[in-house]
PDB file of N, CA and C in Angstrom:
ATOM      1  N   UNK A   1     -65.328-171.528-125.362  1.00  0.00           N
ATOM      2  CA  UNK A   1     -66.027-172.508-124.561  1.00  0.00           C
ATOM      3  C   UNK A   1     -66.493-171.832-123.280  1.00  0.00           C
ATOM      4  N   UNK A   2     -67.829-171.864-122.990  1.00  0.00           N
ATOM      5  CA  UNK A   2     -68.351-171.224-121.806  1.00  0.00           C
ATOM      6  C   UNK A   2     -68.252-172.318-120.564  1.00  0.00           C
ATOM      7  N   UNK A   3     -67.306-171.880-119.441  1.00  0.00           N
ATOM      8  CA  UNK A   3     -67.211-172.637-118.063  1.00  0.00           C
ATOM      9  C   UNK A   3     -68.486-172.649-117.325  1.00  0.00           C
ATOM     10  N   UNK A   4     -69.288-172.107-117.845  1.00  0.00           N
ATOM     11  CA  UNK A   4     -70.646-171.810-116.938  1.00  0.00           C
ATOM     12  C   UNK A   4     -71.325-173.231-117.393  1.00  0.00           C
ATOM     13  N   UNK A   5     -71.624-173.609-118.151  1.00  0.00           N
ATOM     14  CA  UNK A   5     -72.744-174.316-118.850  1.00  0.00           C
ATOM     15  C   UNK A   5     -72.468-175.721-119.275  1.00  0.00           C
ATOM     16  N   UNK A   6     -71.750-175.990-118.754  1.00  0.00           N
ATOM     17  CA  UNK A   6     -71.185-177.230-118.964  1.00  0.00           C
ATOM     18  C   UNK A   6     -70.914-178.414-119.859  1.00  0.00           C
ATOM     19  N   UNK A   7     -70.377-177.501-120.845  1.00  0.00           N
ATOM     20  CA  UNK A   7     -70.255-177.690-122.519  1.00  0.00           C
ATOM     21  C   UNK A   7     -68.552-177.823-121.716  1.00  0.00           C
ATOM     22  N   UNK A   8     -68.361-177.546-120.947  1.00  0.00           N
ATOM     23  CA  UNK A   8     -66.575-177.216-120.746  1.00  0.00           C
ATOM     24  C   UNK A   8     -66.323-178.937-120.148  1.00  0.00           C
ATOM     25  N   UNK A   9     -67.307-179.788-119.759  1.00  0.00           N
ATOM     26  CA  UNK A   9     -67.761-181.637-119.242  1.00  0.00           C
ATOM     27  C   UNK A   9     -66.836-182.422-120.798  1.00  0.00           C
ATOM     28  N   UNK A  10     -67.058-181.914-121.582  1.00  0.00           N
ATOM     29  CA  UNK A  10     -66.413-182.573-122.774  1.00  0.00           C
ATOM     30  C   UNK A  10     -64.916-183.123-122.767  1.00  0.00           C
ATOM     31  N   UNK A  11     -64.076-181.697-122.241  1.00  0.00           N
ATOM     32  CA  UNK A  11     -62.966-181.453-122.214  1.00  0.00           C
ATOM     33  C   UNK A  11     -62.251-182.285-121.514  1.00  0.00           C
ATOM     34  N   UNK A  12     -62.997-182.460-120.084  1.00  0.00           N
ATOM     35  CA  UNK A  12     -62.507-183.036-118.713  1.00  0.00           C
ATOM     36  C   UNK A  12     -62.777-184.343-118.792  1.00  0.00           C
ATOM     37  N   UNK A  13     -61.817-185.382-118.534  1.00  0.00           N
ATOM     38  CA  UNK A  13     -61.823-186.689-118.262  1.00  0.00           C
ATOM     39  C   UNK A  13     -63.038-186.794-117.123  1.00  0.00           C
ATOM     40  N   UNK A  14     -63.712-187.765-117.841  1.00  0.00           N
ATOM     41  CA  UNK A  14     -64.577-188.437-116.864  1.00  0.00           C
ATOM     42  C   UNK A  14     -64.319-188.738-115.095  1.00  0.00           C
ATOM     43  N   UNK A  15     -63.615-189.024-114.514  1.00  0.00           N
ATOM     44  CA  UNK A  15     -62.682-189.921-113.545  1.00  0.00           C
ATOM     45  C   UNK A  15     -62.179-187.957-112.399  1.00  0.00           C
ATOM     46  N   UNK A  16     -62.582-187.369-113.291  1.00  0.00           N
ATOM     47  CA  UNK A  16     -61.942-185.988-112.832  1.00  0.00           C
ATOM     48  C   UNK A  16     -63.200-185.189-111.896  1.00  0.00           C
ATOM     49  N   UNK A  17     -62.742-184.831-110.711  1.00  0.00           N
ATOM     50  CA  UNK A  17     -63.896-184.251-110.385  1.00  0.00           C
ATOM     51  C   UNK A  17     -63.013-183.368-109.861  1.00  0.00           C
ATOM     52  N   UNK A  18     -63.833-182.119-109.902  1.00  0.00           N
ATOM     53  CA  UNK A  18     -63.851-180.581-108.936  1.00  0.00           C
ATOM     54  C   UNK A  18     -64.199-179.361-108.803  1.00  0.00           C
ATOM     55  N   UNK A  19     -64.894-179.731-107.796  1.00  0.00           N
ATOM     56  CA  UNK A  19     -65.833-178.682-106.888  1.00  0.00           C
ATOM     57  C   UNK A  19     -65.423-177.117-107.448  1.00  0.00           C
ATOM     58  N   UNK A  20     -66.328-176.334-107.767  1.00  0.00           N
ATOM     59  CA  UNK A  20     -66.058-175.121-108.079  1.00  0.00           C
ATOM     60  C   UNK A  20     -65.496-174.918-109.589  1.00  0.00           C
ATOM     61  N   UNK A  21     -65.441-175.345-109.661  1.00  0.00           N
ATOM     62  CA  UNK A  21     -64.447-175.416-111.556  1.00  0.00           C
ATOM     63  C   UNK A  21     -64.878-174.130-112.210  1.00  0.00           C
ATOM     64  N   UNK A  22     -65.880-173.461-112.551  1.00  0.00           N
ATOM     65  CA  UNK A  22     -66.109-172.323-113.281  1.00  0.00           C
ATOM     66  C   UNK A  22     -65.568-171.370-112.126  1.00  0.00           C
ATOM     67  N   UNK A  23     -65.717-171.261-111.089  1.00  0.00           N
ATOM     68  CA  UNK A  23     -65.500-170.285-109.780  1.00  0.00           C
ATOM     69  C   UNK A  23     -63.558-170.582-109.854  1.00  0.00           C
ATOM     70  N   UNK A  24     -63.233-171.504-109.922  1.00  0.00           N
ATOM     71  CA  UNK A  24     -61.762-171.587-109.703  1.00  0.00           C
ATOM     72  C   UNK A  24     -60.998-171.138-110.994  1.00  0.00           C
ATOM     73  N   UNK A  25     -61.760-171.317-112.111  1.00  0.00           N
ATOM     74  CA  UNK A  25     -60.937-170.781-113.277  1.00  0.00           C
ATOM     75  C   UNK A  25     -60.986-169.179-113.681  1.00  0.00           C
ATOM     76  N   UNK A  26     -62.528-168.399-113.191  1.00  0.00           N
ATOM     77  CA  UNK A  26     -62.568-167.024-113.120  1.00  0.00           C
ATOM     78  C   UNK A  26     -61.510-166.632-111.969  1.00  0.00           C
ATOM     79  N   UNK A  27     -61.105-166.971-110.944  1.00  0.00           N
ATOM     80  CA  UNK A  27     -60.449-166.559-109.982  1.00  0.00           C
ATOM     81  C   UNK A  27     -59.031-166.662-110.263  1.00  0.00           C
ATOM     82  N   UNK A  28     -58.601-167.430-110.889  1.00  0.00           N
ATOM     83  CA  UNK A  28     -57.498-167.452-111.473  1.00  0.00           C
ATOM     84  C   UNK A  28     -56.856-166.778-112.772  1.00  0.00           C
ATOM     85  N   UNK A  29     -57.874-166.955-113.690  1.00  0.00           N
ATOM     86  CA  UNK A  29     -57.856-165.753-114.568  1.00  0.00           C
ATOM     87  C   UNK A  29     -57.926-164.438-113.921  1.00  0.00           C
ATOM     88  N   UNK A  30     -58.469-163.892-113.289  1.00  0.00           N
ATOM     89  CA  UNK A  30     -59.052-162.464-112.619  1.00  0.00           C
ATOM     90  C   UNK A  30     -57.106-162.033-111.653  1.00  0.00           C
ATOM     91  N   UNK A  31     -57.076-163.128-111.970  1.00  0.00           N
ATOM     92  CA  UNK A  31     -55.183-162.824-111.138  1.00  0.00           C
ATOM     93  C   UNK A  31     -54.559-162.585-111.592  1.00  0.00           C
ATOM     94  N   UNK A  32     -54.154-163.390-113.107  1.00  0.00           N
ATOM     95  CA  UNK A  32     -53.004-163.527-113.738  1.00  0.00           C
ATOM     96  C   UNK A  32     -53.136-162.292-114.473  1.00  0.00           C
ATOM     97  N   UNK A  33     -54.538-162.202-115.354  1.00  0.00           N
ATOM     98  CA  UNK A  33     -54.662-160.939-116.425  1.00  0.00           C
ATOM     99  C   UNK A  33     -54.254-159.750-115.996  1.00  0.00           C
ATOM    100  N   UNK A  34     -54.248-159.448-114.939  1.00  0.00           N
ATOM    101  CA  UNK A  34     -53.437-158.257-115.252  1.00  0.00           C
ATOM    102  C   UNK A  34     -52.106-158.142-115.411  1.00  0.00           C
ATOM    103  N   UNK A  35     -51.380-159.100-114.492  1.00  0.00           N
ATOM    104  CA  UNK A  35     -50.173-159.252-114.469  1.00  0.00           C
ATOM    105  C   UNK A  35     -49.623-159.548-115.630  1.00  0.00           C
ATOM    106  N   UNK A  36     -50.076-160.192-116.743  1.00  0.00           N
ATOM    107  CA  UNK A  36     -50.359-160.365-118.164  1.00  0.00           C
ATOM    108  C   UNK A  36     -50.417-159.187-118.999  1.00  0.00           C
ATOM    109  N   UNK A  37     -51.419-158.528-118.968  1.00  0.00           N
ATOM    110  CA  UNK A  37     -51.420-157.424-119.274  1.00  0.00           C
ATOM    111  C   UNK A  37     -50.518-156.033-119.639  1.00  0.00           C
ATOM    112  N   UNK A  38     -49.920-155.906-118.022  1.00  0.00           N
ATOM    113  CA  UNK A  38     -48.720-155.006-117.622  1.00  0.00           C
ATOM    114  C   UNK A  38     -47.583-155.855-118.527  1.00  0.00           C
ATOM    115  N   UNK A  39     -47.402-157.306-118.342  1.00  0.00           N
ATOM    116  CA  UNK A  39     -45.893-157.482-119.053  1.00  0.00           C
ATOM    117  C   UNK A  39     -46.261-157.214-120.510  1.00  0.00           C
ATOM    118  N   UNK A  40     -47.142-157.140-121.264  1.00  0.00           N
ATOM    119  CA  UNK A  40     -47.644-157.032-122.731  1.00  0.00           C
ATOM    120  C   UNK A  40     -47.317-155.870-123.119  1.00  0.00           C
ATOM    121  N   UNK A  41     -48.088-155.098-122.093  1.00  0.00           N
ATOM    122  CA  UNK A  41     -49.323-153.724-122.936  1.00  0.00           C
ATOM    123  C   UNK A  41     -48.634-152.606-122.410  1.00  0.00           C
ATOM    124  N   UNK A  42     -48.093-153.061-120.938  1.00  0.00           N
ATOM    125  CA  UNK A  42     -47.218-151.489-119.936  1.00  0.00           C
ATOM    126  C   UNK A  42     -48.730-150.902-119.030  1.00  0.00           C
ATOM    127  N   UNK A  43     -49.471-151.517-119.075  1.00  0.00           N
ATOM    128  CA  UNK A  43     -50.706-150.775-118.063  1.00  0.00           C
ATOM    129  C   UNK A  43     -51.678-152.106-117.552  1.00  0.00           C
ATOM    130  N   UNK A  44     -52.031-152.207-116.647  1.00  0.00           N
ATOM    131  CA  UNK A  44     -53.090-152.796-116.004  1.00  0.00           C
ATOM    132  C   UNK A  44     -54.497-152.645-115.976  1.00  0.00           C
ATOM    133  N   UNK A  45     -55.363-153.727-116.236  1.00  0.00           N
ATOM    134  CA  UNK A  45     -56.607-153.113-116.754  1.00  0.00           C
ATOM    135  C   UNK A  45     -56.850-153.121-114.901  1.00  0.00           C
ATOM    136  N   UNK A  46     -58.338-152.440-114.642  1.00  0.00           N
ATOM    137  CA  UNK A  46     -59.024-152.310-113.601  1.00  0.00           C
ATOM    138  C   UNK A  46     -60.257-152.707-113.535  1.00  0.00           C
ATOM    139  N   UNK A  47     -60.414-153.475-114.961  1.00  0.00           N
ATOM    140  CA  UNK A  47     -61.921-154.222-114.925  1.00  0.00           C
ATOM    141  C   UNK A  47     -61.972-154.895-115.916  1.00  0.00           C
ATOM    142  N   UNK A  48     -62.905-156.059-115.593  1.00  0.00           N
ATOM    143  CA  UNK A  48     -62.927-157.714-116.517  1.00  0.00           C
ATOM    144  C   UNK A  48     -64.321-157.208-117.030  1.00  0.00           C
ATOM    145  N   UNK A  49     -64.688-157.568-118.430  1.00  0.00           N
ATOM    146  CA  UNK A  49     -65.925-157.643-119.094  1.00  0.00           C
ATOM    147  C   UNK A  49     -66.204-158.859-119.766  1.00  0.00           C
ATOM    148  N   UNK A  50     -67.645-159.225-120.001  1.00  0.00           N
ATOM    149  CA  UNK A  50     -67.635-160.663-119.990  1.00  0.00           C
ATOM    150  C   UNK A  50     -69.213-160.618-121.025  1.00  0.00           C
ATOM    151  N   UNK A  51     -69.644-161.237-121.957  1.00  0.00           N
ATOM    152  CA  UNK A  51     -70.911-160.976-122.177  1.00  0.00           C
ATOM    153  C   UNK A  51     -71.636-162.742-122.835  1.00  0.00           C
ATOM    154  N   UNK A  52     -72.575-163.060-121.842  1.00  0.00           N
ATOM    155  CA  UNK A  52     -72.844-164.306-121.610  1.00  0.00           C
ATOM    156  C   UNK A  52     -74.540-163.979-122.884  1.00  0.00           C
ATOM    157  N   UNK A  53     -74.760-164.817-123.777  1.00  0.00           N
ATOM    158  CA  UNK A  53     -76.103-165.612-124.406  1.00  0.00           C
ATOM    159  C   UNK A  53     -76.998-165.659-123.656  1.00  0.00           C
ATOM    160  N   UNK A  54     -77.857-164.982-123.145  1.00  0.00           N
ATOM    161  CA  UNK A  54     -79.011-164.990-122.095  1.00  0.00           C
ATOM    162  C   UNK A  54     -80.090-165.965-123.034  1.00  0.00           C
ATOM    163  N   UNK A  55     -80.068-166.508-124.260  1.00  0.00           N
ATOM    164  CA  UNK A  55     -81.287-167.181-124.269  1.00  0.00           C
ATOM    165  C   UNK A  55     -80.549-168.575-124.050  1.00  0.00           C
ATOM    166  N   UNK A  56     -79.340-168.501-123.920  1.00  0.00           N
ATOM    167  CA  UNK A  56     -79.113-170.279-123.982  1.00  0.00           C
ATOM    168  C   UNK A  56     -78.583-170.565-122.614  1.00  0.00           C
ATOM    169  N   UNK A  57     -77.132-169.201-122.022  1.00  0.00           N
ATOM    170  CA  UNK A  57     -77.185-169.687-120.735  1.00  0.00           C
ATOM    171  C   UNK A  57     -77.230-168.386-119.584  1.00  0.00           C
ATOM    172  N   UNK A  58     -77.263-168.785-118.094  1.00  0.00           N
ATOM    173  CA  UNK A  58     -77.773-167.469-116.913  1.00  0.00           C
ATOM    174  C   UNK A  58     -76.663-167.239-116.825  1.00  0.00           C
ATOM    175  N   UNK A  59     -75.459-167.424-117.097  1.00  0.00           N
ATOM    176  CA  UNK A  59     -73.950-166.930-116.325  1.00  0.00           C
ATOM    177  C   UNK A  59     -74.147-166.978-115.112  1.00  0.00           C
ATOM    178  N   UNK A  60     -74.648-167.952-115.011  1.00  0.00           N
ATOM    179  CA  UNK A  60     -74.921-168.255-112.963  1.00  0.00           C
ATOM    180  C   UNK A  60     -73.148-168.592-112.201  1.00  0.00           C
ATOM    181  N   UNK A  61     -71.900-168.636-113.223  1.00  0.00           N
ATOM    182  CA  UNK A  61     -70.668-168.670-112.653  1.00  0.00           C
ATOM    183  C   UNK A  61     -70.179-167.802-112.575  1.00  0.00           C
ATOM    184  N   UNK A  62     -71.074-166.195-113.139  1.00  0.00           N
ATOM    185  CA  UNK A  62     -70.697-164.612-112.929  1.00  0.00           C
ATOM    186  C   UNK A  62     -71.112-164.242-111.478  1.00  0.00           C
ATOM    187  N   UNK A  63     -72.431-164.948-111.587  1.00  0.00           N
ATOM    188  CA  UNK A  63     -73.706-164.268-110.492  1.00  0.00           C
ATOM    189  C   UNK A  63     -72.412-164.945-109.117  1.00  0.00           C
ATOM    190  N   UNK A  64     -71.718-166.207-109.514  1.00  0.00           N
ATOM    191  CA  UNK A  64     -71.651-166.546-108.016  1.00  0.00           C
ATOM    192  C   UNK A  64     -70.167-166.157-107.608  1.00  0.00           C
ATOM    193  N   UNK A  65     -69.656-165.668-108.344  1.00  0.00           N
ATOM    194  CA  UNK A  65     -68.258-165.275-108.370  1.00  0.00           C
ATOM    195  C   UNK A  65     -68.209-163.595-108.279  1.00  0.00           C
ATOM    196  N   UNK A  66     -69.198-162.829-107.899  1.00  0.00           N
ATOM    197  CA  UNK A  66     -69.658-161.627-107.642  1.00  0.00           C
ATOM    198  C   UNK A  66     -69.291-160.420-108.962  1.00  0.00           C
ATOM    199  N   UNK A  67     -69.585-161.287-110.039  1.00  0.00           N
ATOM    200  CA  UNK A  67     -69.500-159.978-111.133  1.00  0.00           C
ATOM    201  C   UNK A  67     -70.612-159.888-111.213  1.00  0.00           C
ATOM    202  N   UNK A  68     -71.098-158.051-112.101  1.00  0.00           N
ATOM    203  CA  UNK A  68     -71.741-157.799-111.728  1.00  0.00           C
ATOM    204  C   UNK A  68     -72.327-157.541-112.938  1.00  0.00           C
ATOM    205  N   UNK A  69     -73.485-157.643-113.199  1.00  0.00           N
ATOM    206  CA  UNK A  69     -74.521-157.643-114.303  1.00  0.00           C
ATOM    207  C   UNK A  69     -74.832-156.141-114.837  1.00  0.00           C
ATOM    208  N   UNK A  70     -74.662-155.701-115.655  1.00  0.00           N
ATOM    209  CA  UNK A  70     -74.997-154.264-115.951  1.00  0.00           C
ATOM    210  C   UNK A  70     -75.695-153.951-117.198  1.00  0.00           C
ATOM    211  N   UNK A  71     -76.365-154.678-118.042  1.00  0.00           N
ATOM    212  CA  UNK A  71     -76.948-154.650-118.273  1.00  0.00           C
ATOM    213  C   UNK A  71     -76.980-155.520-120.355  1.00  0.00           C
ATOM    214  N   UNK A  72     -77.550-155.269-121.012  1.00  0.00           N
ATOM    215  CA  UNK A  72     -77.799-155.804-122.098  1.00  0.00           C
ATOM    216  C   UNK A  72     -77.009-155.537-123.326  1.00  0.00           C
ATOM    217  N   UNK A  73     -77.121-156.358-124.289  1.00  0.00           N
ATOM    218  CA  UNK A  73     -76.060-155.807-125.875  1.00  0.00           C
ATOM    219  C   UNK A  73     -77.434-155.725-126.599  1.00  0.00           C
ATOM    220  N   UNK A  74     -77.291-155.035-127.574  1.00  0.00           N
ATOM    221  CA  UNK A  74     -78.789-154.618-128.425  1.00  0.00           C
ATOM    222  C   UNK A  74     -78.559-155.726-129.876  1.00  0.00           C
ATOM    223  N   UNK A  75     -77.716-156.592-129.816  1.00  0.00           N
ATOM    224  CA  UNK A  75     -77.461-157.463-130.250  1.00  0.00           C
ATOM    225  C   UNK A  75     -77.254-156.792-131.936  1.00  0.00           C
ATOM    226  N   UNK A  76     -76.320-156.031-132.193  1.00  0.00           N
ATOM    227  CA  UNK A  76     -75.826-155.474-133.585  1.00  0.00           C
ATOM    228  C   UNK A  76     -74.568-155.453-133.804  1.00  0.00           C
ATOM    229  N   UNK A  77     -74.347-156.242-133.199  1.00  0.00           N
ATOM    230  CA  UNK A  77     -72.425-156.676-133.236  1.00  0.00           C
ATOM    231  C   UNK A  77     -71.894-155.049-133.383  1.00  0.00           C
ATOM    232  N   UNK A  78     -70.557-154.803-133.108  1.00  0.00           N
ATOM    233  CA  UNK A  78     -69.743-153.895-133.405  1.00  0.00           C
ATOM    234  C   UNK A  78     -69.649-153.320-134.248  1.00  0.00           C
ATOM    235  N   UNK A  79     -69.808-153.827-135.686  1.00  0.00           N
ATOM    236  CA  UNK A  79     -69.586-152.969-136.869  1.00  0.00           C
ATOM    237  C   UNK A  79     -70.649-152.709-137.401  1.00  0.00           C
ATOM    238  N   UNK A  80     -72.373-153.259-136.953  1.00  0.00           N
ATOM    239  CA  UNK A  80     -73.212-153.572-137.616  1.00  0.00           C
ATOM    240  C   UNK A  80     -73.692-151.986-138.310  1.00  0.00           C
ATOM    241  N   UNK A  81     -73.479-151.871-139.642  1.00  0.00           N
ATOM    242  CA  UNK A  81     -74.065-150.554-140.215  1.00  0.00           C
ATOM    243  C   UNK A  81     -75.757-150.342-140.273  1.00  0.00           C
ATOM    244  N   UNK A  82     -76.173-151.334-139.600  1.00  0.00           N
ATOM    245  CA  UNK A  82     -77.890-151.076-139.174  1.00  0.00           C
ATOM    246  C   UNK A  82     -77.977-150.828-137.924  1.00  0.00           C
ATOM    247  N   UNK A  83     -79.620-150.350-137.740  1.00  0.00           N
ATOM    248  CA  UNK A  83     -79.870-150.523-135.974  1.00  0.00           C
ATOM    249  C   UNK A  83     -81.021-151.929-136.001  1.00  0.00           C
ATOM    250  N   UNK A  84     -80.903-152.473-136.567  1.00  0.00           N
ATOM    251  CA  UNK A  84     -81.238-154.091-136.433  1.00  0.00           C
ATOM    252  C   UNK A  84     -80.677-155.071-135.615  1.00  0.00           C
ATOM    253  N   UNK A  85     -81.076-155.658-134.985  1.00  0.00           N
ATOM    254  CA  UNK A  85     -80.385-156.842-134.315  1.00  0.00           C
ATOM    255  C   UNK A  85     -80.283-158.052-135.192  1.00  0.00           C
ATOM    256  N   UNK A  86     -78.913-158.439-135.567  1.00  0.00           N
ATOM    257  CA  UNK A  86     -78.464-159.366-136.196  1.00  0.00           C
ATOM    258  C   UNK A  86     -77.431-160.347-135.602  1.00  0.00           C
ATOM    259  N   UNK A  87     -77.587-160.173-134.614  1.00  0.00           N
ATOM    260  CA  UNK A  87     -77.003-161.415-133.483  1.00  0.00           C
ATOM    261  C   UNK A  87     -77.295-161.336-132.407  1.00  0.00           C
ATOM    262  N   UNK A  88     -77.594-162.312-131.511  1.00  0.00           N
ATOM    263  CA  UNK A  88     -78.026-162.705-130.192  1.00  0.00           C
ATOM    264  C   UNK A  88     -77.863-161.994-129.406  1.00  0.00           C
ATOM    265  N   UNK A  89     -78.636-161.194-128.349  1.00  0.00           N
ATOM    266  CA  UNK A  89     -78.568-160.117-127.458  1.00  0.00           C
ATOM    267  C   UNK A  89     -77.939-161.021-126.134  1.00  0.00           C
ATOM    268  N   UNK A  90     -76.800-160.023-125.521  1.00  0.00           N
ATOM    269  CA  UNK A  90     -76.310-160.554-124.626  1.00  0.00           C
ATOM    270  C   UNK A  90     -76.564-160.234-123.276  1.00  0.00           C
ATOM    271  N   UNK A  91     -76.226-160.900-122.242  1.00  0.00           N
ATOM    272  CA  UNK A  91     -75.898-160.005-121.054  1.00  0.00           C
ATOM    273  C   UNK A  91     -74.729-159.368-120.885  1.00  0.00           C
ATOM    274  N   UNK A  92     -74.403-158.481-120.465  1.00  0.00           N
ATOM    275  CA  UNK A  92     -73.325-157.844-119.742  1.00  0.00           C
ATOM    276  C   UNK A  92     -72.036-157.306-118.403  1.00  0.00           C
ATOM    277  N   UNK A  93     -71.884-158.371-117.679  1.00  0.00           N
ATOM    278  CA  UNK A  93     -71.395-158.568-116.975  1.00  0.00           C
ATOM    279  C   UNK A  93     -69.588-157.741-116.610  1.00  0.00           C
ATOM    280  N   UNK A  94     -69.436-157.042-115.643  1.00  0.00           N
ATOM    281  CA  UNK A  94     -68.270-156.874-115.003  1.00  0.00           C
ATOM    282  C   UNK A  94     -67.927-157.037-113.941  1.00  0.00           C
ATOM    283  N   UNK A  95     -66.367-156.807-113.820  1.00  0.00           N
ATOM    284  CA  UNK A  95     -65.553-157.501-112.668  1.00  0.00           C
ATOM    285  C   UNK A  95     -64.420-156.495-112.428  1.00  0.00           C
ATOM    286  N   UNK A  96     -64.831-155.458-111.223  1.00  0.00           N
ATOM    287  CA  UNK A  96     -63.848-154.816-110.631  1.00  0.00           C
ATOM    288  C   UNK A  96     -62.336-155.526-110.353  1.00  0.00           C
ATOM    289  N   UNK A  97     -61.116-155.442-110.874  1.00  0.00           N
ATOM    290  CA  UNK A  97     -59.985-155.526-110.395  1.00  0.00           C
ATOM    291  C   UNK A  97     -59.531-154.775-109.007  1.00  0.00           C
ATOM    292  N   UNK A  98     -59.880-153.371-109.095  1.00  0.00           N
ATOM    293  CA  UNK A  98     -59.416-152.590-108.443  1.00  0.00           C
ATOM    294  C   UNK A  98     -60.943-151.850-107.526  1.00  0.00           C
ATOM    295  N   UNK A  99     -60.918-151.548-106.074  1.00  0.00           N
ATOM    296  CA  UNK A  99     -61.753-150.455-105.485  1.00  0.00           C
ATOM    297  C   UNK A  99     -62.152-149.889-105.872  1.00  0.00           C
ATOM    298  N   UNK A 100     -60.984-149.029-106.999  1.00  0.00           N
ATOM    299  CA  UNK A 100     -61.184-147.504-107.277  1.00  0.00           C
ATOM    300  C   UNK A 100     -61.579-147.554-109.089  1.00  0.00           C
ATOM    301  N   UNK A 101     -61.574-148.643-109.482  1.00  0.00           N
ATOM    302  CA  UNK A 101     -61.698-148.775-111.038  1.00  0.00           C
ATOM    303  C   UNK A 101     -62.306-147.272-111.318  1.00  0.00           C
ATOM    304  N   UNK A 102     -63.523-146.762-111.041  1.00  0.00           N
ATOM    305  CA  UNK A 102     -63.858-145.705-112.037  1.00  0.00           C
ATOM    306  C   UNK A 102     -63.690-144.560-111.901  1.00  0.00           C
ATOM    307  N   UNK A 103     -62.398-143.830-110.527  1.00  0.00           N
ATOM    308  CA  UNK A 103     -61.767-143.564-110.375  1.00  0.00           C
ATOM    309  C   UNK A 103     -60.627-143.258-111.652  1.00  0.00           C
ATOM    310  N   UNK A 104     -60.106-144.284-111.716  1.00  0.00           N
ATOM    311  CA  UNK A 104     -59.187-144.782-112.966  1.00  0.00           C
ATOM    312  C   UNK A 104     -59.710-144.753-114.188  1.00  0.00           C
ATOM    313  N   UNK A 105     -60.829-145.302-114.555  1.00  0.00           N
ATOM    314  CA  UNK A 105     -61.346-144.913-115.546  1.00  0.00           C
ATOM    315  C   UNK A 105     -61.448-143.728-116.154  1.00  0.00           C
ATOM    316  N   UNK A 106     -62.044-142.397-115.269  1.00  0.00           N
ATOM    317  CA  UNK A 106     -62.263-141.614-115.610  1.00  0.00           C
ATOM    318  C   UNK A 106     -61.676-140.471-115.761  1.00  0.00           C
ATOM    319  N   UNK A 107     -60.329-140.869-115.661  1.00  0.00           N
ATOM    320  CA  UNK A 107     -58.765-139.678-115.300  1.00  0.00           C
ATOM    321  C   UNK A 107     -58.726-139.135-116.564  1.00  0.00           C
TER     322      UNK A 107
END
């Protein structure tokens, strides 16, 4: 379910209101996951990836929550054994955890 686009209105009782709702649930996620992570996995990620449907919605709850757009999916899913696009080209969006993420990345 995408928090951006407000397909997530279904979920929520009518009678319910609040301000920020896609902005308050990335911010909260963006906290816990790592801490999540480390108790799982034994390592902490240093960056959130996210890839939003550009023909249906803008991820305008990326744009305002300061992740950062980097660029496109060529829309051939992961395993696709063609160079055809056979599913919806995405945007591409990330979210520094850390200052130094590519730093870390690149050790």
């Amino acid at each position: 379910m995408d928090v951006c686009t407000g397909e997530l209105d279904s979920l929520i009782l009518p009678w319910i209101q609040s301000q920020s709702l896609a902005s308050k649930i990335l911010s909260r996620a963006a906290r816990q996951l790592p801490h999540d992570w480390q108790q799982r996995y034994g390592y902490r990620p240093v960056l959130l990836e996210t890839f939003v449907e550009s023909d249906r919605h803008r991820g305008t709850c990326y744009q305002t929550t300061n992740w950062i757009p980097v660029g496109k999916t060529t829309g051939r899913g992961k395993k696709c054994p063609t160079y055809k696009q056979i599913i919806p080209i995405k945007d591409i969006w990330l979210y520094p955890l850390r200052r130094n993420f590519a730093r870390v990345l690149c050790r």
